[in-house]
Protein backbone atom coordinates (compact mmCIF):
# COMPACT_ATOMS: atom_id res chain seq x y z
CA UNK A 1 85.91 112.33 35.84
CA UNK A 2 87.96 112.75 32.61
CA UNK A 3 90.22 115.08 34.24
CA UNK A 4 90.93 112.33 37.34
CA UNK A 5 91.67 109.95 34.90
CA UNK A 6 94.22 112.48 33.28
CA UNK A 7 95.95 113.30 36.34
CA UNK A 8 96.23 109.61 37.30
CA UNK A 9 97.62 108.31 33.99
CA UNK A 10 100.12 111.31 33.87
CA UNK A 11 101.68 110.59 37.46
CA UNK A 12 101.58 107.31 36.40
CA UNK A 13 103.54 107.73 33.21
CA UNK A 14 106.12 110.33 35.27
CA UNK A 15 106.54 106.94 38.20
CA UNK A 16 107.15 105.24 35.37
CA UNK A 17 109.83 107.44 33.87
CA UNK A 18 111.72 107.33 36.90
CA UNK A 19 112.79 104.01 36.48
CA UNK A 20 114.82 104.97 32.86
CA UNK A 21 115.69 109.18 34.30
CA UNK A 22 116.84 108.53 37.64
CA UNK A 23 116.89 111.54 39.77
CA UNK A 24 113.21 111.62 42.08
CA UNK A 25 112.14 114.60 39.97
CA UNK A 26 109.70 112.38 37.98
CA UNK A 27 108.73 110.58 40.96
CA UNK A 28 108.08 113.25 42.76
CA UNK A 29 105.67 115.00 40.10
CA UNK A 30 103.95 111.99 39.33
CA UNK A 31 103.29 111.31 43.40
CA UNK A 32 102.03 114.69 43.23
CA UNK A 33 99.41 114.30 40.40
CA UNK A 34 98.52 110.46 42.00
CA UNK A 35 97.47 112.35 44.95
CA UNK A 36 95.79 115.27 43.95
CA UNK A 37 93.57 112.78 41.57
CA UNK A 38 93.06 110.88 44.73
CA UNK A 39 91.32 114.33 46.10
CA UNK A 40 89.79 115.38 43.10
CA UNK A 41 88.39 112.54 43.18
CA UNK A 42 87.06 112.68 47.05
CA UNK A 43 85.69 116.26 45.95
CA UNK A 44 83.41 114.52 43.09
CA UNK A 45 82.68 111.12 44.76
CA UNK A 46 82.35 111.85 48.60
CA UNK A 47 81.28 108.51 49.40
CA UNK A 48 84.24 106.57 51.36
CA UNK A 49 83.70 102.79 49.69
CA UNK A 50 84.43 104.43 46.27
CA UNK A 51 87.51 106.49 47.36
CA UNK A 52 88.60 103.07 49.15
CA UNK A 53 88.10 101.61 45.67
CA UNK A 54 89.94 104.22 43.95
CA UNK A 55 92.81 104.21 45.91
CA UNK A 56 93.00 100.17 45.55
CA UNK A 57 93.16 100.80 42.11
CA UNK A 58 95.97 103.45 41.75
CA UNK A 59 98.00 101.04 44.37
CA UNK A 60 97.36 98.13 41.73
CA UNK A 61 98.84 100.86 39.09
CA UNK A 62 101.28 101.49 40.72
CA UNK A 63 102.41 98.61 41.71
CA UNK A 64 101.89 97.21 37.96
CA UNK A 65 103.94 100.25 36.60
CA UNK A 66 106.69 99.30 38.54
CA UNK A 67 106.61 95.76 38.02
CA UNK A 68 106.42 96.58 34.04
CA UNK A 69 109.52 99.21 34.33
CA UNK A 70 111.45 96.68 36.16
CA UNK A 71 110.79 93.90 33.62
CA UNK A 72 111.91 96.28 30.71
CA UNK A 73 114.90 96.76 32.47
CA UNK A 74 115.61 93.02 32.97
CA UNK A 75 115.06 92.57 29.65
CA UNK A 76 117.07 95.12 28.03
CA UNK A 77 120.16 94.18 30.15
CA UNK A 78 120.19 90.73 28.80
CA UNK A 79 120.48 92.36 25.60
CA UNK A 80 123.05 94.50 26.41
CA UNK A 81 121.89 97.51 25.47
CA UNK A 82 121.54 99.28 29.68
CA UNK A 83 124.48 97.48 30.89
CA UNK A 84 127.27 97.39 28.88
CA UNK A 85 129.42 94.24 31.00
CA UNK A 86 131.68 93.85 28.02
CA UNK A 87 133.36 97.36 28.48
CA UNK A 88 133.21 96.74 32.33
CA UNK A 89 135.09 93.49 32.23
CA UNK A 90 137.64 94.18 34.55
CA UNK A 91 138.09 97.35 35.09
CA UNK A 92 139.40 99.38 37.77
CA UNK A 93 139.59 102.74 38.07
CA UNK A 94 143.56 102.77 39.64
CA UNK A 95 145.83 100.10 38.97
CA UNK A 96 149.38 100.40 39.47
CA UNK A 97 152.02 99.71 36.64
CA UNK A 98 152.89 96.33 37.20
CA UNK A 99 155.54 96.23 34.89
CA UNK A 100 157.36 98.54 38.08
CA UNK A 101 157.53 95.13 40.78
CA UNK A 102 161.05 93.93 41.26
CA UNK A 103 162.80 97.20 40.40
CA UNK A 104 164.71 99.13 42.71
CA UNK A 105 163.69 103.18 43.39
CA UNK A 106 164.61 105.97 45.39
CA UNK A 107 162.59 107.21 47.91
CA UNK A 108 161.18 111.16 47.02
CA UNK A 109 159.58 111.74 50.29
CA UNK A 110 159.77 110.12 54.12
CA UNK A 111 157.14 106.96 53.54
CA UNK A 112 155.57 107.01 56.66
CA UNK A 113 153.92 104.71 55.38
CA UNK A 114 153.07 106.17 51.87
CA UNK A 115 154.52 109.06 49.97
CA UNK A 116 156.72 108.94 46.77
CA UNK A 117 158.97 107.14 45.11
CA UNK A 118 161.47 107.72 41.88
CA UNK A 119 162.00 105.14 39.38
CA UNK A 120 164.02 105.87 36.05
CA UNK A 121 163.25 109.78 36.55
CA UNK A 122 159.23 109.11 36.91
CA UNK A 123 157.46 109.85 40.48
CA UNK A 124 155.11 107.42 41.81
CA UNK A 125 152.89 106.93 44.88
CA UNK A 126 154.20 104.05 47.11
CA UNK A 127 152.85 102.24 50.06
CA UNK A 128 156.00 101.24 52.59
CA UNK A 129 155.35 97.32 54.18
CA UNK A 130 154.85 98.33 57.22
CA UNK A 131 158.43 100.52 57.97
CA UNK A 132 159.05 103.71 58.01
CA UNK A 133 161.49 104.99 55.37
CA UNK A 134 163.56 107.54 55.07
CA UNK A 135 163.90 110.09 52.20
CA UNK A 136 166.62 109.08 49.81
CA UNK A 137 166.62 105.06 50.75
CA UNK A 138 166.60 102.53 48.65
CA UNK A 139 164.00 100.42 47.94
CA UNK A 140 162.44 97.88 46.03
CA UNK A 141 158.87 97.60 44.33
CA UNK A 142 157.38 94.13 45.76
CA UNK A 143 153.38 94.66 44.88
CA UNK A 144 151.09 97.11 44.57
CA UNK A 145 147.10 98.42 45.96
CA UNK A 146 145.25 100.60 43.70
CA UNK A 147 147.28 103.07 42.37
CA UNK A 148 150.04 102.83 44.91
CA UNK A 149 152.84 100.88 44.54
CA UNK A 150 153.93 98.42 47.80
CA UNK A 151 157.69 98.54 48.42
CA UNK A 152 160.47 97.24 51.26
CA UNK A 153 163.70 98.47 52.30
CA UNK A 154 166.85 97.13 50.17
CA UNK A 155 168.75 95.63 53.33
CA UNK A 156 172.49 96.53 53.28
């Protein structure tokens, strides 16, 4: 019985790991050592009302582990110390320069819609409005999307 009792509190100790070392490897191992308790088990109690019993049990486990992992979580993100929102405040991972809208640039390749774009001797990604523009026009910067920058024909 002792040796039941170790399998089940080691698979449930692995479940619970998962929550805080993501990657199903401790999930997997500890599903593995729930259910081979569940048939050691069977092999030293063969009556069916106590393996019904059991397996209530380990579901109430389970279920418990989870619930506690979960909480821990909750709790340690309103501390700040999983989730660090203060670094994350506003970020994103491309932004265009917006110091570049409203000047003019030369267009490096054909921007059918996108290609590139030459302002003051520095390349750039660029997003046409719509048109497509020939290598060598002129343009103008009026926006940008991600790391692209959104310009229009100069109209002469």
């Amino acid at each position: 019985m002792l040796f039941v009792l170790s399998l089940a509190l080691v698979g449930l100790f692995l479940i619970y790991l998962e929550f805080f070392l993501p990657g199903a490897v401790m999930a997997i191992g500890g599903s593995i050592l729930l259910l081979s308790s569940v048939f050691v088990f069977h092999m030293e109690k063969p009556h069916m009302m106590v393996l019904v019993l059991y397996l209530l049990a380990l579901a109430i486990a389970v279920y418990s582990i989870a619930r506690f992992a979960l909480w821990q979580i909750s709790n340690s993100a309103k501390d700040g110390t999983v989730l660090l929102a203060s670094d994350q405040a506003g970020f994103q991972a491309c932004a265009f320069p917006k110091e570049m809208i409203g000047k003019k640039a030369t267009v490096g390749t054909d921007l059918k819609p996108s290609g590139a774009i030459e302002i003051d001797g520095q390349v750039f990604q660029a997003l046409s409005d719509g048109d497509y523009i020939d290598k060598d026009a002129e343009v103008i910067v009026i926006g940008g999307q991600g790391s692209h920058l959104i310009v229009t024909r100069i109209k002469q």
